[in-house]
Protein backbone atom coordinates (compact mmCIF):
# COMPACT_ATOMS: atom_id res chain seq x y z
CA UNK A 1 -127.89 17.15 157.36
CA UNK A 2 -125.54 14.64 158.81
CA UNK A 3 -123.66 16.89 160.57
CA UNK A 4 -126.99 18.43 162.14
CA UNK A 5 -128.20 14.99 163.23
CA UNK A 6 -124.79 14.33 165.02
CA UNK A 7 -125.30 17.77 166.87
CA UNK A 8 -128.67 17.11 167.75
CA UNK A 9 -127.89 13.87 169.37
CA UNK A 10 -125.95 15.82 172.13
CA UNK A 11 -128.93 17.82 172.73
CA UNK A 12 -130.37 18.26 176.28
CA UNK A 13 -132.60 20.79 178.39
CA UNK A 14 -129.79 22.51 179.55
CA UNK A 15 -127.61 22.54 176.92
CA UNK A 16 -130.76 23.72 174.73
CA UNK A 17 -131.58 26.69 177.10
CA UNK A 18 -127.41 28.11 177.17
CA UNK A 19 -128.08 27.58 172.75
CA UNK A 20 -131.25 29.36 172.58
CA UNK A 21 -129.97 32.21 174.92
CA UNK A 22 -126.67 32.25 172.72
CA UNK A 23 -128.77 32.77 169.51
CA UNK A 24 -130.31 36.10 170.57
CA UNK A 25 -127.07 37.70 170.54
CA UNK A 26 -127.77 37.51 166.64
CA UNK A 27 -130.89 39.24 167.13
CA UNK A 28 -131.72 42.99 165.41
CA UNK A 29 -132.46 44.48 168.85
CA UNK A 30 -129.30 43.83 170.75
CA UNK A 31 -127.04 44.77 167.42
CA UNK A 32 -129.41 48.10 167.25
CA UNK A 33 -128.58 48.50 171.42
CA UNK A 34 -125.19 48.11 170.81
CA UNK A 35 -124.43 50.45 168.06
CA UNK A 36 -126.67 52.84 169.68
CA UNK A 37 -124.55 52.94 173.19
CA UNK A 38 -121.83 52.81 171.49
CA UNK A 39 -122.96 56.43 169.50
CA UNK A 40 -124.57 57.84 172.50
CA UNK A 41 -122.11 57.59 175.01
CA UNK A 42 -118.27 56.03 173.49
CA UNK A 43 -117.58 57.66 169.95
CA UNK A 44 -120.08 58.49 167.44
CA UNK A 45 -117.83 57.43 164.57
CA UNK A 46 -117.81 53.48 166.23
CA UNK A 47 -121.42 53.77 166.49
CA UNK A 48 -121.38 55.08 162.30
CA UNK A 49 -119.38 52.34 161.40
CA UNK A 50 -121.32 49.65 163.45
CA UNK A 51 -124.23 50.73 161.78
CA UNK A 52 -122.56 50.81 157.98
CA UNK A 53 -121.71 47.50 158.68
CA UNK A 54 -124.98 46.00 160.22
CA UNK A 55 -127.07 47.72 157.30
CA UNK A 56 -125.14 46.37 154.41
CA UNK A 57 -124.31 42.61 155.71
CA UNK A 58 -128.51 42.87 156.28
CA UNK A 59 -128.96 44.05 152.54
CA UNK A 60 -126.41 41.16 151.50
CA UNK A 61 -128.14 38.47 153.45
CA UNK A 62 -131.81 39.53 152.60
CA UNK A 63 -130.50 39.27 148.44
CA UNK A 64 -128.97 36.17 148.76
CA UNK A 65 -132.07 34.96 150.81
CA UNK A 66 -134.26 35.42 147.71
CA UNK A 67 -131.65 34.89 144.84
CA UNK A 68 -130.97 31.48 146.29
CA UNK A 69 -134.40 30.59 148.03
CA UNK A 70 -132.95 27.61 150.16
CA UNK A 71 -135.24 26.19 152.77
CA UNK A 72 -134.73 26.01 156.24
CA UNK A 73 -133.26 21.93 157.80
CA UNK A 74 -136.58 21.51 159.79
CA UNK A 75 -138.09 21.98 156.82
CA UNK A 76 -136.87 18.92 155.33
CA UNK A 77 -137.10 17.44 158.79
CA UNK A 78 -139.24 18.92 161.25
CA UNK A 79 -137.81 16.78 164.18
CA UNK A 80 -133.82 18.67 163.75
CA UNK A 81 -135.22 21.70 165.30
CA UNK A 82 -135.46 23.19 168.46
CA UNK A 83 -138.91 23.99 169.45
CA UNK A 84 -138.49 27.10 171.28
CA UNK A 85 -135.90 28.39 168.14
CA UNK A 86 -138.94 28.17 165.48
CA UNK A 87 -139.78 31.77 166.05
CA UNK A 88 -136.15 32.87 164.82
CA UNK A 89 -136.27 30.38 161.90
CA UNK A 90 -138.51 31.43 159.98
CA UNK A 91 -137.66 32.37 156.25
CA UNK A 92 -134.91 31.63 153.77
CA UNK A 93 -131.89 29.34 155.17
CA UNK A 94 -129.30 30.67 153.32
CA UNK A 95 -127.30 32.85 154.44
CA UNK A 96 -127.98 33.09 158.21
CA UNK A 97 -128.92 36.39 159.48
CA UNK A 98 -128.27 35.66 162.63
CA UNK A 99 -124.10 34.85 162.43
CA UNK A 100 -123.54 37.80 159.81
CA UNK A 101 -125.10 39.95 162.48
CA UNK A 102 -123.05 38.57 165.32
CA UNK A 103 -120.05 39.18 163.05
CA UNK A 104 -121.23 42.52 162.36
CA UNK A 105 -121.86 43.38 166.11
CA UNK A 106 -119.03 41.82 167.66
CA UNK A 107 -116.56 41.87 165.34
CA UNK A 108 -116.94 45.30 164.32
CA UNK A 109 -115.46 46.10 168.28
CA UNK A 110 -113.12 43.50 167.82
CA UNK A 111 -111.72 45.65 164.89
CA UNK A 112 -111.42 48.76 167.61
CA UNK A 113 -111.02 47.10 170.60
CA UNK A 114 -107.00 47.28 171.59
CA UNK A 115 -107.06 44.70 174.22
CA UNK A 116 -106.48 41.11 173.36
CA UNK A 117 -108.62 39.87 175.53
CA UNK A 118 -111.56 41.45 175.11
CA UNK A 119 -110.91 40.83 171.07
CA UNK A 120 -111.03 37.27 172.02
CA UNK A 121 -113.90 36.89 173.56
CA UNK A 122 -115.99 38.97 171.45
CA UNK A 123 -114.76 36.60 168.46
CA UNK A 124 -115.73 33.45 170.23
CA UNK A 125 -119.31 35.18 171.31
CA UNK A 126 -119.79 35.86 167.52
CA UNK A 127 -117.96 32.21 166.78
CA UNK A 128 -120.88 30.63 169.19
CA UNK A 129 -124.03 32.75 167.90
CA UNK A 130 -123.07 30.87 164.51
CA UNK A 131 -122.99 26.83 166.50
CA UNK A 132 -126.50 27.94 167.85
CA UNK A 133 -127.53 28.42 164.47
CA UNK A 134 -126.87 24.47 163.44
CA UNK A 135 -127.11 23.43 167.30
CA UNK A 136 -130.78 24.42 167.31
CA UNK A 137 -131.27 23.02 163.77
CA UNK A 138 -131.76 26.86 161.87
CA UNK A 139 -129.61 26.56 159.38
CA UNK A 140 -127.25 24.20 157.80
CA UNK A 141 -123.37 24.51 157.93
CA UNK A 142 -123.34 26.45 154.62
CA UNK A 143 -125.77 29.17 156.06
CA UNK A 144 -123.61 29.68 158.72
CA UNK A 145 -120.30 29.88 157.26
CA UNK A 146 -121.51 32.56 154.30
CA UNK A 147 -122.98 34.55 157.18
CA UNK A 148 -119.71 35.00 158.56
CA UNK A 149 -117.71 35.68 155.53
CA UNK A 150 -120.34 38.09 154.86
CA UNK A 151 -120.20 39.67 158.31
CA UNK A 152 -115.73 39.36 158.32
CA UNK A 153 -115.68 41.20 154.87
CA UNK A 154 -117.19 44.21 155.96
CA UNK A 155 -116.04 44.45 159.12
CA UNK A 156 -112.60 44.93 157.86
CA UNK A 157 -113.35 46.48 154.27
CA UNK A 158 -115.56 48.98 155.93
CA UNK A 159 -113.29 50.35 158.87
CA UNK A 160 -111.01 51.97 156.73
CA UNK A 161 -113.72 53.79 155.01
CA UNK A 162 -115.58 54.85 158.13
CA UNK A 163 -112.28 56.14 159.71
CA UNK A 164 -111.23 58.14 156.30
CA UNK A 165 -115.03 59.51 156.39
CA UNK A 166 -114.90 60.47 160.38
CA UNK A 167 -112.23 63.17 158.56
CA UNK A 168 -114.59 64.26 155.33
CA UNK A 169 -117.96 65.17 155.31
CA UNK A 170 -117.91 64.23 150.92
CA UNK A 171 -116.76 60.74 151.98
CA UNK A 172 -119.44 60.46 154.62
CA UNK A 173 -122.13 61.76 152.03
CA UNK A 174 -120.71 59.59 149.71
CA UNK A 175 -120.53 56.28 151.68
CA UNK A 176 -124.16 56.90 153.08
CA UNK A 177 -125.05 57.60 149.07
CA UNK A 178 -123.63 54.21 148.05
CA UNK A 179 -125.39 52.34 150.83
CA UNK A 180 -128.66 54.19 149.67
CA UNK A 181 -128.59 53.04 146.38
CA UNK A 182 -127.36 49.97 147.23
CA UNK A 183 -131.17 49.62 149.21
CA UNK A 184 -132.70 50.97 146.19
CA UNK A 185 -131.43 48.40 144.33
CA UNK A 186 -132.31 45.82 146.59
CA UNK A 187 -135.85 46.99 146.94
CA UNK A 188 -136.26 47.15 142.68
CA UNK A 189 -134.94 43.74 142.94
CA UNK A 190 -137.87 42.51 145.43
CA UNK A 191 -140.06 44.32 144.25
CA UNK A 192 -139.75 44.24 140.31
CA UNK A 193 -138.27 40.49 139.84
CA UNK A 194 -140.90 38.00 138.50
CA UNK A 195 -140.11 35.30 141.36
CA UNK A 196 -141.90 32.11 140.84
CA UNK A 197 -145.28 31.10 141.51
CA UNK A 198 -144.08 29.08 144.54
CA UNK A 199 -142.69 32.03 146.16
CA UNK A 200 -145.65 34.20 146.03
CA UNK A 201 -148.08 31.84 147.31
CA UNK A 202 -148.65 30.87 151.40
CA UNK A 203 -145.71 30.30 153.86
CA UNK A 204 -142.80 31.49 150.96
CA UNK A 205 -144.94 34.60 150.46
CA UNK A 206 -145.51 35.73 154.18
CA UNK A 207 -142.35 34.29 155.56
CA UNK A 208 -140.00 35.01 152.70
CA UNK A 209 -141.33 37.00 150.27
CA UNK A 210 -143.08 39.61 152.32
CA UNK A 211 -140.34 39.83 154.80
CA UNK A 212 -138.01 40.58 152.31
CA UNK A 213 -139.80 43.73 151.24
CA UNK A 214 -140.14 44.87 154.06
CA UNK A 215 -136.61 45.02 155.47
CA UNK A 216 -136.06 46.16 152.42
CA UNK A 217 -138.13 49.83 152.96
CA UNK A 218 -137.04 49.51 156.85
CA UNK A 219 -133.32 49.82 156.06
CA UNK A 220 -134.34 52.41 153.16
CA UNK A 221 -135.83 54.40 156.22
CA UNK A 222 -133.19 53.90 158.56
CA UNK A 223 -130.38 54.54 156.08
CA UNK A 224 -132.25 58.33 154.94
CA UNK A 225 -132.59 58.99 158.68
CA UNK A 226 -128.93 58.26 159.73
CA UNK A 227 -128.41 60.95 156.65
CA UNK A 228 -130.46 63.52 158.28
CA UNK A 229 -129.14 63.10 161.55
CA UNK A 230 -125.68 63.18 160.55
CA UNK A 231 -126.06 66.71 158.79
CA UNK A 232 -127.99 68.08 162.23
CA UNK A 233 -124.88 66.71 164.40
CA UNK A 234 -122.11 67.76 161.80
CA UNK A 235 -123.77 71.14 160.87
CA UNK A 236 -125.44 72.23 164.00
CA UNK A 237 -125.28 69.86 167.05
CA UNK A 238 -121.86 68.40 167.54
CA UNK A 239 -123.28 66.28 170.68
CA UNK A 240 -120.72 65.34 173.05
CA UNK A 241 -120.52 61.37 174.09
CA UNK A 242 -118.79 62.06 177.47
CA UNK A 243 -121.22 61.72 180.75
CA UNK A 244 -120.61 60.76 183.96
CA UNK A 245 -121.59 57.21 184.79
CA UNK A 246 -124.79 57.95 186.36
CA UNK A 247 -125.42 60.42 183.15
CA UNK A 248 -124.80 57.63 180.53
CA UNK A 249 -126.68 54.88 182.54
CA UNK A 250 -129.84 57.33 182.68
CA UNK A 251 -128.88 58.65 178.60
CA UNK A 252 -128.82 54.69 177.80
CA UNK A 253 -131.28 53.58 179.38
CA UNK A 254 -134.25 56.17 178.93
CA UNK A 255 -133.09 56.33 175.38
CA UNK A 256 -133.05 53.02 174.35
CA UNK A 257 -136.73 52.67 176.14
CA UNK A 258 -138.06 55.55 174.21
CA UNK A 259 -136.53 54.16 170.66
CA UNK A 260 -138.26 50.83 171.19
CA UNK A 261 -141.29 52.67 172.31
CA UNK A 262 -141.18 54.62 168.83
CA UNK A 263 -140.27 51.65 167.15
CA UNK A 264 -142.85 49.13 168.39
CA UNK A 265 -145.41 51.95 169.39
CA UNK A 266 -145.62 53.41 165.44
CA UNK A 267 -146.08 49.91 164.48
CA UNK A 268 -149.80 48.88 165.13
CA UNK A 269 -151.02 52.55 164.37
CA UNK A 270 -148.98 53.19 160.49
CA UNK A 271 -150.64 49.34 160.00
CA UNK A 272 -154.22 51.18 160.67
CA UNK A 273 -153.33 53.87 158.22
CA UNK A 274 -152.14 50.62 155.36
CA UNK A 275 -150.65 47.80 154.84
CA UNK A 276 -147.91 49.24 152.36
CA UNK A 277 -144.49 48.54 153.15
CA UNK A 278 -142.83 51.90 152.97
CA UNK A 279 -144.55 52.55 156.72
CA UNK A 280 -141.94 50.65 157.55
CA UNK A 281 -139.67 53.04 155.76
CA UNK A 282 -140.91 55.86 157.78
CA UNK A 283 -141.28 54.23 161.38
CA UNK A 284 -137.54 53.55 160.89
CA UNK A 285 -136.90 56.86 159.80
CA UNK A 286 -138.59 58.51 162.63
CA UNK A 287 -136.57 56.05 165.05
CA UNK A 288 -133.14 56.80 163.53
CA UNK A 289 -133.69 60.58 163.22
CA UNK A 290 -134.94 60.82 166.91
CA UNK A 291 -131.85 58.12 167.98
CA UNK A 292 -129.74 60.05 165.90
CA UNK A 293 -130.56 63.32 165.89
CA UNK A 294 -133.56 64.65 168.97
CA UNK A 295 -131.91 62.52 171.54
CA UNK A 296 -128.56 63.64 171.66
CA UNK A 297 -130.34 67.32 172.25
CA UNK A 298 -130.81 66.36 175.73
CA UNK A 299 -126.87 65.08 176.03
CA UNK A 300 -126.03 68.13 178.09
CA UNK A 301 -128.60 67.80 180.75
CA UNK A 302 -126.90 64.12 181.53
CA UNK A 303 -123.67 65.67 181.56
CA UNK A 304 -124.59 67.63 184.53
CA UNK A 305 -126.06 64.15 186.48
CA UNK A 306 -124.02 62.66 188.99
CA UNK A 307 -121.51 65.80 188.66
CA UNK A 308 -120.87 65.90 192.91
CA UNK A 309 -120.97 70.18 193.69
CA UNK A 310 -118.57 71.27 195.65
CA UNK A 311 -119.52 74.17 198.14
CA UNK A 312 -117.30 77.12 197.91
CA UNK A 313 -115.49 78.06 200.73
């Protein structure tokens, strides 16, 4: 806590506004944006291993939310946190979410990236998401610094794998099979474990308990729909990436507007149908299969915008 106190004694308006913009570079939507530009319209095997990597440092994190139940700073001192960060500290402290996502995000194209500059500043964009964590009184130290290993180990254990799998459809199957299971487990885990009584009742069973679940059948959902919509691309599509630039604004942007749509739209109408958990399952599937696999059916009419005709002579 000490060293939390001594950061929020530098605190000001300004310096709070550049922290809490920082922070959102930690956030689900901008990793999901990321790895999804970087499938639609750079290489699709980037955008797979962006993905393996954001899925499992999420399974890792939730786990070790719930194994080691640690509560959030503000909540043994409600005056160490930021106001306007409450909404993104909800939960389990430890590990933070936030910096292993960062990691996963931006280091993952550090891992590609051949210039050295570009490497650089990814890793201190990654390095910062992590000081807005403890800046805006999140998480403590510890948080922050297992997010990061968690988020560094798979960013370089999993690149090899990815790039030996781009080569074999078995090794894809089988990587995607591991991380499957690997959610399975996680899900038995939440959902079998007799937690304690403390975790099951108010706040701890909305905020931690609940939330854990439920990522839990959303990355189960995602991770059977990135399946599916690698067996359309490698057995029947084979979508091309290249575009010109007007062609991959329009492919980016109209794409990522009709994901969120899905996403966000599905929500309030599967919560009509119930309250169960593996909704979520299937409103992820449905967003990765049509990210993954109905989308990049439309790839060739954006190849053809922005193309100048020349008139024959």
């Amino acid at each position: 806590m000490d060293f939390l106190y001594t950061l929020a004694s530098l605190r000001n308006p300004v310096l709070n506004a550049i922290m809490q913009a920082v922070t959102y570079f930690g956030e689900e939507l901008l990793f999901m944006a990321v790895a999804l530009v970087l499938f639609w319209c750079v290489d699709k095997w980037k955008g797979y291993y962006i993905l393996a990597v954001g899925f499992l440092g999420t399974i890792a994190t939730q786990w070790l939310k719930l194994v080691y139940r640690v509560p959030r700073p503000w909540k043994r001192d409600p005056s160490i946190l930021v106001p306007s960060a409450k909404s993104g500290a909800t939960g389990y402290s430890f590990p933070s979410g936030h910096s292993q996502s960062a990691v996963c995000t931006f280091g993952g194209i550090a891992r590609f990236a051949k210039k050295t500059w570009l490497r650089i500043v990814l890793i201190l964009l990654f390095a910062l998401v992590a000081f807005s964590r403890m800046y805006l009184g999140a998480h403590f130290p510890t948080d922050v610094a297992v997010g990061l290993a968690i988020g560094i180990v798979l960013v370089f254990v999993m690149y090899p794998i990815v790039q030996h799998a781009s080569k074999s459809p078995r090794w894809m199957y089988g990587l995607l099979g591991c991380m499957i299971l690997i959610n399975i487990a996680y899900v038995a885990y939440v959902s079998l474990y007799p937690f304690p009584a403390d975790v099951m009742l108010g706040d701890n069973y909305t905020d931690n308990y609940l939330e854990g679940l439920a990522n839990g059948w959303k990355l189960l959902g995602a991770l059977l729909g990135l399946t599916l919509a690698y067996t359309v691309d490698w057995k029947k599509l084979h979508f091309s990436e290249k575009a010109p630039l007007l062609g991959q604004i329009c492919k980016i942007v109209i794409g990522l507007l009709l994901v969120v749509g899905i996403q966000k739209g599905l929500k309030p109408v599967f919560k009509m149908i119930s309250e169960k958990p593996y909704w979520d399952a299937i409103r992820y599937f449905l967003v990765v299969v049509f990210a993954g696999a109905i989308w990049p059916i439309t790839f060739p009419i954006w190849q053809k915008v922005g193309v100048k005709k020349t008139s024959k002579s």
